[in-house]
N, C-alpha and C. Protein backbone atom coordinates (compact mmCIF):
# COMPACT_ATOMS: atom_id res chain seq x y z
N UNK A 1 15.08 23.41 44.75
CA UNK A 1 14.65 24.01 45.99
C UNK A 1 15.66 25.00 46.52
N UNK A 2 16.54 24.79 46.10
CA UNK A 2 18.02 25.41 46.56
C UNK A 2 17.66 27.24 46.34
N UNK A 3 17.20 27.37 45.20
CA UNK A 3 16.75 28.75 44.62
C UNK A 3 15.45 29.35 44.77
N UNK A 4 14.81 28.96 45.53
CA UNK A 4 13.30 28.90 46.13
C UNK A 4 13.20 29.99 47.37
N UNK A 5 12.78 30.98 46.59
CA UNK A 5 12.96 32.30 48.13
C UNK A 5 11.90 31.86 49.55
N UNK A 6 12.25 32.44 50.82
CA UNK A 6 11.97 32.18 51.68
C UNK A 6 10.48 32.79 51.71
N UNK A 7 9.17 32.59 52.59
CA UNK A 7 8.18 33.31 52.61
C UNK A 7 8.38 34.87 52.94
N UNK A 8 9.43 35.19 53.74
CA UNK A 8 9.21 36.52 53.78
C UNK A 8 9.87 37.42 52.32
N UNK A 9 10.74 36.60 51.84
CA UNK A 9 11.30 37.14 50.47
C UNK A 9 10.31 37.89 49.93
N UNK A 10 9.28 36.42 49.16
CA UNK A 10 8.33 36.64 48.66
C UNK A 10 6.96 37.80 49.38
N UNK A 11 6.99 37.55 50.57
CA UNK A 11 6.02 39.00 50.93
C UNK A 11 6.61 40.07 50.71
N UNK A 12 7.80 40.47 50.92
CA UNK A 12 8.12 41.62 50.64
C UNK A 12 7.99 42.06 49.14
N UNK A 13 8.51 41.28 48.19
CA UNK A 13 8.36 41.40 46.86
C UNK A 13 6.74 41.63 46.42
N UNK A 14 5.96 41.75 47.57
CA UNK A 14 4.87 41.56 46.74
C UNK A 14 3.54 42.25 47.80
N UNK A 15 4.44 43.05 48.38
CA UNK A 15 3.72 43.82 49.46
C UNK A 15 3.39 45.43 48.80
N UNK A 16 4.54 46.02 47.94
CA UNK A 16 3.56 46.68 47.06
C UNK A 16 2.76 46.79 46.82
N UNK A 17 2.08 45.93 46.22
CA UNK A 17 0.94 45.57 44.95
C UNK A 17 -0.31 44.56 45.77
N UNK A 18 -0.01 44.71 47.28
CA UNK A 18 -1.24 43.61 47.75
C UNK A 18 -2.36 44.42 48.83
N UNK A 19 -3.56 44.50 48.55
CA UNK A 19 -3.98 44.95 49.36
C UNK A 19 -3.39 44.40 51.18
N UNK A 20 -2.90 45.32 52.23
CA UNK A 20 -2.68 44.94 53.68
C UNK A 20 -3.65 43.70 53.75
N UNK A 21 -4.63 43.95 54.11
CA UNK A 21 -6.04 43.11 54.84
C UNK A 21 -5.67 41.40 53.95
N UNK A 22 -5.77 41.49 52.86
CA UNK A 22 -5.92 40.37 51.99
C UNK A 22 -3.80 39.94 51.78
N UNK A 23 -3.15 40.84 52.27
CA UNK A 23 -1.74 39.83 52.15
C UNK A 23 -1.86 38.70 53.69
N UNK A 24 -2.25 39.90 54.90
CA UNK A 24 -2.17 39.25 55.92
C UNK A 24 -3.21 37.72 56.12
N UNK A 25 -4.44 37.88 55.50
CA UNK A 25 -5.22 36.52 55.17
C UNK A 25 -4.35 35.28 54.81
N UNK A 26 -3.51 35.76 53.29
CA UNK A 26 -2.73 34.79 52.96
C UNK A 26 -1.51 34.45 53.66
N UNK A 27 -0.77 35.45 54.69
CA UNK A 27 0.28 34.97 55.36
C UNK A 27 -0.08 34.19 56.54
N UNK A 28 -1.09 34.36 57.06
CA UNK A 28 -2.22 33.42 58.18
C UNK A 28 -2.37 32.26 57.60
N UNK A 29 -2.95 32.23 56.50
CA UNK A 29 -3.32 30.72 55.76
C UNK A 29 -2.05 29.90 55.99
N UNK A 30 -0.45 30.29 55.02
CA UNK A 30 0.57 29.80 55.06
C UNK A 30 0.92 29.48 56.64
N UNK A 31 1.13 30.10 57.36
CA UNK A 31 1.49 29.77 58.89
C UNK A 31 0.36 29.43 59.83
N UNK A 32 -0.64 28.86 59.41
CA UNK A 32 -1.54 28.42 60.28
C UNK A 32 -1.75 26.71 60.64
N UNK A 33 -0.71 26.06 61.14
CA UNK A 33 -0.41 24.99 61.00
C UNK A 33 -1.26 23.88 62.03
N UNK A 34 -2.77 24.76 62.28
CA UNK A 34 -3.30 23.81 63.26
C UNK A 34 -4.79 23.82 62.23
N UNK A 35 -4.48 23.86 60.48
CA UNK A 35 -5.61 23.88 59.38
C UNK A 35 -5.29 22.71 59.73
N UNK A 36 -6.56 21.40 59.34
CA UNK A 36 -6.61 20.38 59.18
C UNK A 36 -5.56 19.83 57.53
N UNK A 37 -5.82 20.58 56.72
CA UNK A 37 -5.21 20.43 55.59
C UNK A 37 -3.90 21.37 55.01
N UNK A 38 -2.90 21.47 56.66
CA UNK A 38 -2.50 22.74 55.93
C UNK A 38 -0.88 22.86 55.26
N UNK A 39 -0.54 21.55 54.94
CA UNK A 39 0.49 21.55 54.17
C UNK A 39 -0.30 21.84 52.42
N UNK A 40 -1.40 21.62 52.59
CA UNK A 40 -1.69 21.94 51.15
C UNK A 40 -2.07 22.85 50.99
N UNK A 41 -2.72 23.69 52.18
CA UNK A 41 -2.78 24.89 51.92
C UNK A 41 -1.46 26.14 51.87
N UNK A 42 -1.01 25.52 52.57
CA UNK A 42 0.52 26.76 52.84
C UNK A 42 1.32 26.78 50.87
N UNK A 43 0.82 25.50 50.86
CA UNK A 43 1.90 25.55 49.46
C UNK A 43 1.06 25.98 48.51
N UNK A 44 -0.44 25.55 48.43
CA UNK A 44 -1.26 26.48 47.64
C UNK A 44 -0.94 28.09 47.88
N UNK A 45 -0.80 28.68 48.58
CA UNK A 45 -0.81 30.26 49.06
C UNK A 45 0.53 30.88 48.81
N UNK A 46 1.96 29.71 49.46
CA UNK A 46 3.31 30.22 48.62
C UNK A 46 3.04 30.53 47.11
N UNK A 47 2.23 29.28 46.61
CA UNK A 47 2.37 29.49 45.19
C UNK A 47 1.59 30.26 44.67
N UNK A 48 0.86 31.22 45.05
CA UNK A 48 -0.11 32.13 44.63
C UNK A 48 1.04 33.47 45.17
N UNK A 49 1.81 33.51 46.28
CA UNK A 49 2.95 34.93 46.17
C UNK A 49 3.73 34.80 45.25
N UNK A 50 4.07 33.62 44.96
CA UNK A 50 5.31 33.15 43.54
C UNK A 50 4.68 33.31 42.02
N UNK A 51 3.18 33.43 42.03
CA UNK A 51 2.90 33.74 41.29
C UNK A 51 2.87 35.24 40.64
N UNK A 52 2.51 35.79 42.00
CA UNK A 52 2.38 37.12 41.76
C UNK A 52 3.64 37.97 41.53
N UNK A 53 4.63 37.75 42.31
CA UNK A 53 6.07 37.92 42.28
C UNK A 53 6.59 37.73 40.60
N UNK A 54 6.28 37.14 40.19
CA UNK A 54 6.51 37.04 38.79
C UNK A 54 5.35 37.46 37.93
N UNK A 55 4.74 37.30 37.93
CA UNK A 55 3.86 38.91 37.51
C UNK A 55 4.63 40.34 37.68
N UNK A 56 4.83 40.55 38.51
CA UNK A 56 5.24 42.05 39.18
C UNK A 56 6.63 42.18 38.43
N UNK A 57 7.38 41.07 38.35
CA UNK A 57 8.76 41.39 37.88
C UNK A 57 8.54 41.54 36.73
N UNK A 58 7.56 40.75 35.66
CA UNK A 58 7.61 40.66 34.19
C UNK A 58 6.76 41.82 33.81
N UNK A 59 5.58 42.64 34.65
CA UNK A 59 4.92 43.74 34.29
C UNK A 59 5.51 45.07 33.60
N UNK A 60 5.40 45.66 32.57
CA UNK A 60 5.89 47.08 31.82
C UNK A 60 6.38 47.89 32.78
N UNK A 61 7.08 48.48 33.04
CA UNK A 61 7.36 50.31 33.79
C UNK A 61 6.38 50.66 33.19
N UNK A 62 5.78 52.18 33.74
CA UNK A 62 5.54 53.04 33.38
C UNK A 62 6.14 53.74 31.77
N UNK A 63 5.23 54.20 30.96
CA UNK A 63 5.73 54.44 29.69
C UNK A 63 6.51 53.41 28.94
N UNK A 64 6.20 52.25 28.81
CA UNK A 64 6.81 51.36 28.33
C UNK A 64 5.66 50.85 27.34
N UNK A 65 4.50 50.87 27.63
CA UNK A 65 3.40 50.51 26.77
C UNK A 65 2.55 51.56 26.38
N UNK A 66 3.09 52.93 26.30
CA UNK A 66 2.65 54.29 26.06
C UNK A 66 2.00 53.81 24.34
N UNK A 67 0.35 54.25 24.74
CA UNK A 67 -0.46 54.19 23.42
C UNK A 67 0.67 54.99 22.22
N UNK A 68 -0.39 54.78 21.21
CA UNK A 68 -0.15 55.69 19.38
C UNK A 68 0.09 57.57 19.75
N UNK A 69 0.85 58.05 19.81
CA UNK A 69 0.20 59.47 19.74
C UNK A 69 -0.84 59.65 18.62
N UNK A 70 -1.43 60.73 19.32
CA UNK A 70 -2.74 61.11 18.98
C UNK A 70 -3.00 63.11 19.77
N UNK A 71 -3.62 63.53 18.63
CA UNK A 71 -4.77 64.76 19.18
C UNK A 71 -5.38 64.55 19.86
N UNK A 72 -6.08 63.74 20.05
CA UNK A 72 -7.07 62.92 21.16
C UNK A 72 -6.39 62.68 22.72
N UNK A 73 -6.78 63.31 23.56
CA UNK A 73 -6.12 63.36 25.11
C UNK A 73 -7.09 61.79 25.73
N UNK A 74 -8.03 61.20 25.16
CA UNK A 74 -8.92 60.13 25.43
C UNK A 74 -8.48 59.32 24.51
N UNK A 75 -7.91 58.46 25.20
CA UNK A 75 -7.04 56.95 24.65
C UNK A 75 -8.23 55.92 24.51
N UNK A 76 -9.45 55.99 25.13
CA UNK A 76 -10.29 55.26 25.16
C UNK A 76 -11.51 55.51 23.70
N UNK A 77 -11.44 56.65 23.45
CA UNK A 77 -12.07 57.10 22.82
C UNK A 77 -11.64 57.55 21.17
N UNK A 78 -10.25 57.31 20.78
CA UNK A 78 -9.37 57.41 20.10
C UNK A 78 -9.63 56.55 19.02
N UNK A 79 -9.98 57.10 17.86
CA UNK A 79 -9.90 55.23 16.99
C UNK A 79 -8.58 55.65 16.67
N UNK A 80 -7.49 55.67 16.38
CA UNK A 80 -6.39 55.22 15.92
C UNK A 80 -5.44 54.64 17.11
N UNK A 81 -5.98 54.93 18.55
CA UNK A 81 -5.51 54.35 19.45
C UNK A 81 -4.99 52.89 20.03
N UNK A 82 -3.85 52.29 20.04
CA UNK A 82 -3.73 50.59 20.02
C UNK A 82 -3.76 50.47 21.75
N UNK A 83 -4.53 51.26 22.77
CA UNK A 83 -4.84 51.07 23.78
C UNK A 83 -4.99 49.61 23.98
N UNK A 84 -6.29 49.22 23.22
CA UNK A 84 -6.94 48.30 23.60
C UNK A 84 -5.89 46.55 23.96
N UNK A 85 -4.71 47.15 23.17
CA UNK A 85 -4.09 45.95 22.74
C UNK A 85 -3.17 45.88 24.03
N UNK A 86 -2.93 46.61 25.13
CA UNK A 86 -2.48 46.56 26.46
C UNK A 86 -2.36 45.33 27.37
N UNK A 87 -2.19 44.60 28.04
CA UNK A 87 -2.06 43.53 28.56
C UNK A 87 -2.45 44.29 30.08
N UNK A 88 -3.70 43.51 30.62
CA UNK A 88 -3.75 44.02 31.68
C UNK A 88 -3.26 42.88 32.48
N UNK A 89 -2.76 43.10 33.35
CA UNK A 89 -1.92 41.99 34.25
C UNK A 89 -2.12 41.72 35.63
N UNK A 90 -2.90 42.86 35.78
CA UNK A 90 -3.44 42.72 37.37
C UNK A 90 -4.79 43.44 37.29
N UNK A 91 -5.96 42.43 38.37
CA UNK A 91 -7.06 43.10 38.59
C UNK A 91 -7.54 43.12 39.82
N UNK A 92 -8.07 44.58 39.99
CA UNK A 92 -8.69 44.75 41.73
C UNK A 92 -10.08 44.84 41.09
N UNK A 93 -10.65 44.90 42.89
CA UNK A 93 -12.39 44.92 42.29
C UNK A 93 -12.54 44.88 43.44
N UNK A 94 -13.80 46.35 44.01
CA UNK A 94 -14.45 46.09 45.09
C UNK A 94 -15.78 46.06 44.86
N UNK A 95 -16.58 45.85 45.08
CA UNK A 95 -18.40 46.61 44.79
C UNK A 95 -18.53 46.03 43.64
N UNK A 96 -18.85 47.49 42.87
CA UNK A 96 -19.34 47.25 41.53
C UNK A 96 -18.14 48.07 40.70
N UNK A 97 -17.17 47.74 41.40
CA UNK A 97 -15.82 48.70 40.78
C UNK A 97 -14.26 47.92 40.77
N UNK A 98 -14.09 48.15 39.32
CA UNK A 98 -12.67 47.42 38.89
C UNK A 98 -11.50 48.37 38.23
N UNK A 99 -10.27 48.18 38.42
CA UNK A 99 -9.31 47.97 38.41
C UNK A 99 -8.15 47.59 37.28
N UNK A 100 -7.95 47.66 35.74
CA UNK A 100 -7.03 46.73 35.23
C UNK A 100 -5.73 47.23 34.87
N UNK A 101 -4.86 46.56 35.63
CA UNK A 101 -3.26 47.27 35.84
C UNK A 101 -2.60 46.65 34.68
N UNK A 102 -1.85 47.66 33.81
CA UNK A 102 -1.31 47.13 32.47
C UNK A 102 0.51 47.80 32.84
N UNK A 103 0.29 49.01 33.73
CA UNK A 103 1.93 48.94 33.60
C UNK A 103 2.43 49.52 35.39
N UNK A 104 3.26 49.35 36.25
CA UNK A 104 3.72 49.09 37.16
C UNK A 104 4.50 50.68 37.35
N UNK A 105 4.71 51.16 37.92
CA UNK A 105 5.94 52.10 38.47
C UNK A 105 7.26 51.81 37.99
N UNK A 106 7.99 52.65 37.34
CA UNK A 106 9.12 52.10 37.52
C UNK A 106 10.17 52.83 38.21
N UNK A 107 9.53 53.46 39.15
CA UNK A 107 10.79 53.61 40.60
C UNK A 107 10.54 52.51 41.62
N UNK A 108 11.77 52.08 41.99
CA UNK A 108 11.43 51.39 43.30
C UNK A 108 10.41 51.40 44.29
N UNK A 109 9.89 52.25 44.48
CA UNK A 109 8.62 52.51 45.15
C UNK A 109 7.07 52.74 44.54
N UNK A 110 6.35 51.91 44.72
CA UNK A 110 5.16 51.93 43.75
C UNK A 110 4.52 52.84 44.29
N UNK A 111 4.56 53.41 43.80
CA UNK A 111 3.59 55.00 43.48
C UNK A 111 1.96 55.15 42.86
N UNK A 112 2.27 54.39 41.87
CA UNK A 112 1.20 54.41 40.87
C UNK A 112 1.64 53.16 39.81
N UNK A 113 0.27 52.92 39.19
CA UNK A 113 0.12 52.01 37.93
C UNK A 113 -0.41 52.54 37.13
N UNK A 114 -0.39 52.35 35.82
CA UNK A 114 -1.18 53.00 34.83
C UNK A 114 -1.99 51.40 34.13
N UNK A 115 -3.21 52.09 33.83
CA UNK A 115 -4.13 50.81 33.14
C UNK A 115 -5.91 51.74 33.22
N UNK A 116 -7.17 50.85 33.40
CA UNK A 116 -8.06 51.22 33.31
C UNK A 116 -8.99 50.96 34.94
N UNK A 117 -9.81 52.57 34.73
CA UNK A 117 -10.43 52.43 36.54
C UNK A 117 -11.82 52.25 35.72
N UNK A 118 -12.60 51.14 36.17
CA UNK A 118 -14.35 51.39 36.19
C UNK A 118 -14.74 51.60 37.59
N UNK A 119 -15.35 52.57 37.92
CA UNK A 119 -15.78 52.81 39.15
C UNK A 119 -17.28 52.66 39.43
N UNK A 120 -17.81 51.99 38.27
CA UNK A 120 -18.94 51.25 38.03
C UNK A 120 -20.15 52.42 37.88
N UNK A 121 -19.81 53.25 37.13
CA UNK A 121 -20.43 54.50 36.22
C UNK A 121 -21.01 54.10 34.88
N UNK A 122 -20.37 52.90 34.42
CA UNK A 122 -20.50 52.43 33.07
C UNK A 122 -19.70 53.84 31.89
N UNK A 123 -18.47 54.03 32.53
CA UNK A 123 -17.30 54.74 31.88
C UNK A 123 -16.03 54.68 32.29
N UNK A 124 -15.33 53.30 31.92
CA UNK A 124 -14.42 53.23 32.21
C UNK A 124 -12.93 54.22 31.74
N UNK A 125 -11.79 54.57 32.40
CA UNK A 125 -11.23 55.45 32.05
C UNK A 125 -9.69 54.89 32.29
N UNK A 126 -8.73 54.99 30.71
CA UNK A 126 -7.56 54.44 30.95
C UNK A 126 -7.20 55.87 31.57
N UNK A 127 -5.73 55.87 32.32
CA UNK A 127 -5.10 56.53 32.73
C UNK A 127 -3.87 56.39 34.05
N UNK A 128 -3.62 57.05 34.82
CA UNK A 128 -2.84 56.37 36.14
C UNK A 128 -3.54 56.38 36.86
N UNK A 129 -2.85 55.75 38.21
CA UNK A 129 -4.04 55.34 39.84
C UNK A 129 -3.25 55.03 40.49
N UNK A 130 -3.44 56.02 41.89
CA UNK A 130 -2.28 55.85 42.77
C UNK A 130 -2.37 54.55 43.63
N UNK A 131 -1.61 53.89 43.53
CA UNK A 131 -1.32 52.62 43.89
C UNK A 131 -1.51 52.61 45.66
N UNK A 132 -1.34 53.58 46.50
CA UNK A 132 -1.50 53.75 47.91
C UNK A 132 -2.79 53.62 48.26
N UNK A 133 -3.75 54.58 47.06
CA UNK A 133 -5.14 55.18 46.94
C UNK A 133 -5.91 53.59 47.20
N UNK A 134 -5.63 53.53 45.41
CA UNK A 134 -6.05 52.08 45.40
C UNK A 134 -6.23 50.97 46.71
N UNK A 135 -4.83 50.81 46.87
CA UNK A 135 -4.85 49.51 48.29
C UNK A 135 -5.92 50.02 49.19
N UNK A 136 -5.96 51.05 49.50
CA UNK A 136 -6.31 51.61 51.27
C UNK A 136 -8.12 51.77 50.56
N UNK A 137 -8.61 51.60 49.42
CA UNK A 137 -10.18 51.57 49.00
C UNK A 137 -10.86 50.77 49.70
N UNK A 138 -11.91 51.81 50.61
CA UNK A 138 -12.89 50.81 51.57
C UNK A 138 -14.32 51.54 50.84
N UNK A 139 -15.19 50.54 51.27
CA UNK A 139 -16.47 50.35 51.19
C UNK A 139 -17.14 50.14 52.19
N UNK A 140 -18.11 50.61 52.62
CA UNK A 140 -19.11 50.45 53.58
C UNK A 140 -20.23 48.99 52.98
N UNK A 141 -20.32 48.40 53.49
CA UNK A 141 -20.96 47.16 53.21
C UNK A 141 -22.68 47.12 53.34
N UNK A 142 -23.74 46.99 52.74
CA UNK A 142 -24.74 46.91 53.05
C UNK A 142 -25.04 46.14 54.76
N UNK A 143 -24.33 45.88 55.25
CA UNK A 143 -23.83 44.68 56.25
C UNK A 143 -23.39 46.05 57.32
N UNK A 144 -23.35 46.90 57.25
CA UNK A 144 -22.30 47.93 57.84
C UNK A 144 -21.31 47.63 58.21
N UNK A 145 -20.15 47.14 58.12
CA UNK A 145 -19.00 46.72 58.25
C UNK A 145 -18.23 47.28 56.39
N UNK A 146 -17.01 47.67 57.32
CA UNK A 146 -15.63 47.77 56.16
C UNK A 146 -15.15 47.25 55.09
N UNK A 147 -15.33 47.16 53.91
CA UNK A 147 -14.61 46.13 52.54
C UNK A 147 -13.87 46.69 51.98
N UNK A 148 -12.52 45.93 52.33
CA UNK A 148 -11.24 46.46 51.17
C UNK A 148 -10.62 45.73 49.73
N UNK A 149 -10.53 46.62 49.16
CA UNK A 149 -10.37 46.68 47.51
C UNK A 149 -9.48 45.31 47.66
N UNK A 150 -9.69 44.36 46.74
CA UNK A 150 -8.90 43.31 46.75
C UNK A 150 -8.29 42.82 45.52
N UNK A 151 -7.29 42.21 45.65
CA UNK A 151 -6.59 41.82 44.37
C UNK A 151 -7.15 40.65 43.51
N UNK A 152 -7.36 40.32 42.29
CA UNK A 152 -8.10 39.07 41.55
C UNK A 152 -6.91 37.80 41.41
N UNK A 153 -7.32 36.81 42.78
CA UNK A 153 -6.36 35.87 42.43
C UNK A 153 -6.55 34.83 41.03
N UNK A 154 -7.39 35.02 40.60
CA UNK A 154 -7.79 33.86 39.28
C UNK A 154 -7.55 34.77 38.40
N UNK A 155 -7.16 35.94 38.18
CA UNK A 155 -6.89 36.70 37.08
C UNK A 155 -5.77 36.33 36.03
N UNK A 156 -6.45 36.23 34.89
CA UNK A 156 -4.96 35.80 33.81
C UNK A 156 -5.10 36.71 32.93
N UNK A 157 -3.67 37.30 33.13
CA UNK A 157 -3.49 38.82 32.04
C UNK A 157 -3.71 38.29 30.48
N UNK A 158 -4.92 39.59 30.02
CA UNK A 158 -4.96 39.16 28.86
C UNK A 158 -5.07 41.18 28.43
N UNK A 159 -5.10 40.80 26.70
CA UNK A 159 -5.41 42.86 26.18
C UNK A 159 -6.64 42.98 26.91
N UNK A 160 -6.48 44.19 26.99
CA UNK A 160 -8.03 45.31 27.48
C UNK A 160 -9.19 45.19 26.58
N UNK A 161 -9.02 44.94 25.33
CA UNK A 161 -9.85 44.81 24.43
C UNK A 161 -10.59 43.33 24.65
N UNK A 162 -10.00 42.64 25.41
CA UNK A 162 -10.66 41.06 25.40
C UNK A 162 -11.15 40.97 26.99
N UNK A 163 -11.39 41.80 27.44
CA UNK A 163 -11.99 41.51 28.68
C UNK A 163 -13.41 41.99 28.83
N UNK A 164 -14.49 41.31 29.14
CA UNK A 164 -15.59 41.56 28.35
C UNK A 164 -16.05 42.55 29.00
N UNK A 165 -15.57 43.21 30.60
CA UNK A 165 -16.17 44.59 30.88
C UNK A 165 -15.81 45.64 29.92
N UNK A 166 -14.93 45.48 29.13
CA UNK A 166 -14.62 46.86 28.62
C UNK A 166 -14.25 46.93 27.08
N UNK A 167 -15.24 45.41 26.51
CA UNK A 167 -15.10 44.94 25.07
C UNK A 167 -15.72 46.06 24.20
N UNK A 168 -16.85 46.40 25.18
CA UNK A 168 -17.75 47.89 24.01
C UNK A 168 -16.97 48.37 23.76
N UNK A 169 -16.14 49.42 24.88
CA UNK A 169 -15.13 50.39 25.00
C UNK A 169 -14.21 50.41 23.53
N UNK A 170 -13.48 49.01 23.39
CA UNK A 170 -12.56 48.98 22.46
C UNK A 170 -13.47 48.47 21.49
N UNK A 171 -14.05 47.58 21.14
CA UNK A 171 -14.67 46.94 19.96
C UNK A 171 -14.50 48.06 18.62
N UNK A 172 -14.79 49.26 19.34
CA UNK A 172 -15.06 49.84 17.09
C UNK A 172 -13.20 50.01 16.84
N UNK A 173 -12.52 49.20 17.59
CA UNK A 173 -11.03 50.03 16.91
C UNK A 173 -10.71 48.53 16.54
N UNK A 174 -11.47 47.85 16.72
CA UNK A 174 -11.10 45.94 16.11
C UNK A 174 -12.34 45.53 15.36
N UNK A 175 -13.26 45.84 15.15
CA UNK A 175 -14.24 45.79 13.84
C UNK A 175 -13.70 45.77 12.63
């Protein structure tokens, strides 16, 4: 316990990469001590920033998982391309539109991620995405009310090629 960062440690470490709307949910949950259940919830929710926090630290820089060169400016579209074999490590999703983050900024300041945007076109596109852009993504709700882009807490990084939105995509370069 001795080595166990404090809650704000961990928000800060992880305020980058969190949508506003959906960090402040979880910092409410943790300090809301009049939940009927909420020692189990606070420690459920630490352990979902501690999770992510280590995600974020173990994620690629930028150009660190840079595909095969190729003639081909479409990494997606590339058969000699080892795109597919990318580890996506983080997923957003609003609507009918996702998100899969395979490599992180590597300046101190997150700028951007590079990985794949479906914006629910049925053409997904690897490339970068500004990480500011991203967070601040609202939707108008059939409901008329505001929806912001949110982070996938059940998400477990796996390649791009094994995630079944975007298995077509890669499939003929693993046939």
């Amino acid at each position: 316990m001795l080595n166990e960062p404090s809650v704000s440690e961990l928000v800060e470490a992880v305020k980058p990469f969190f949508p506003e709307l959906q960090l402040k949910v979880v910092i409410d949950h943790i300090f809301d001590s009049e939940h009927p259940d909420w020692m189990s919830t606070r420690a459920h929710y630490i352990g979902v920033l501690q999770s992510f926090k280590e995600i974020f630290e173990k994620m690629p820089k930028t150009y660190d998982t840079e595909p095969e060169e190729s003639e081909d400016d479409d990494e997606l579209d590339n058969p000699t391309s080892n795109a597919g074999d990318a580890i996506a490590y983080l997923h957003y999703f609003i609507g009918g539109c996702d998100w899969w983050i395979t490599e992180r900024d590597k300046e101190p300041e997150q700028l951007q991620f590079f990985g794949v945007a479906d914006l629910g076109f049925g053409s997904p596109e690897l490339g970068y995405i500004s990480t500011v852009e991203l967070l601040e993504t609202r939707v108008q709700t059939p409901f008329g009310f505001m929806a912001g882009v949110e982070l996938d807490f059940h998400w477990e990084p796996k390649a791009l090629k094994d995630i079944p939105e975007l298995k077509e995509k890669f499939s003929k370069y693993t046939d």
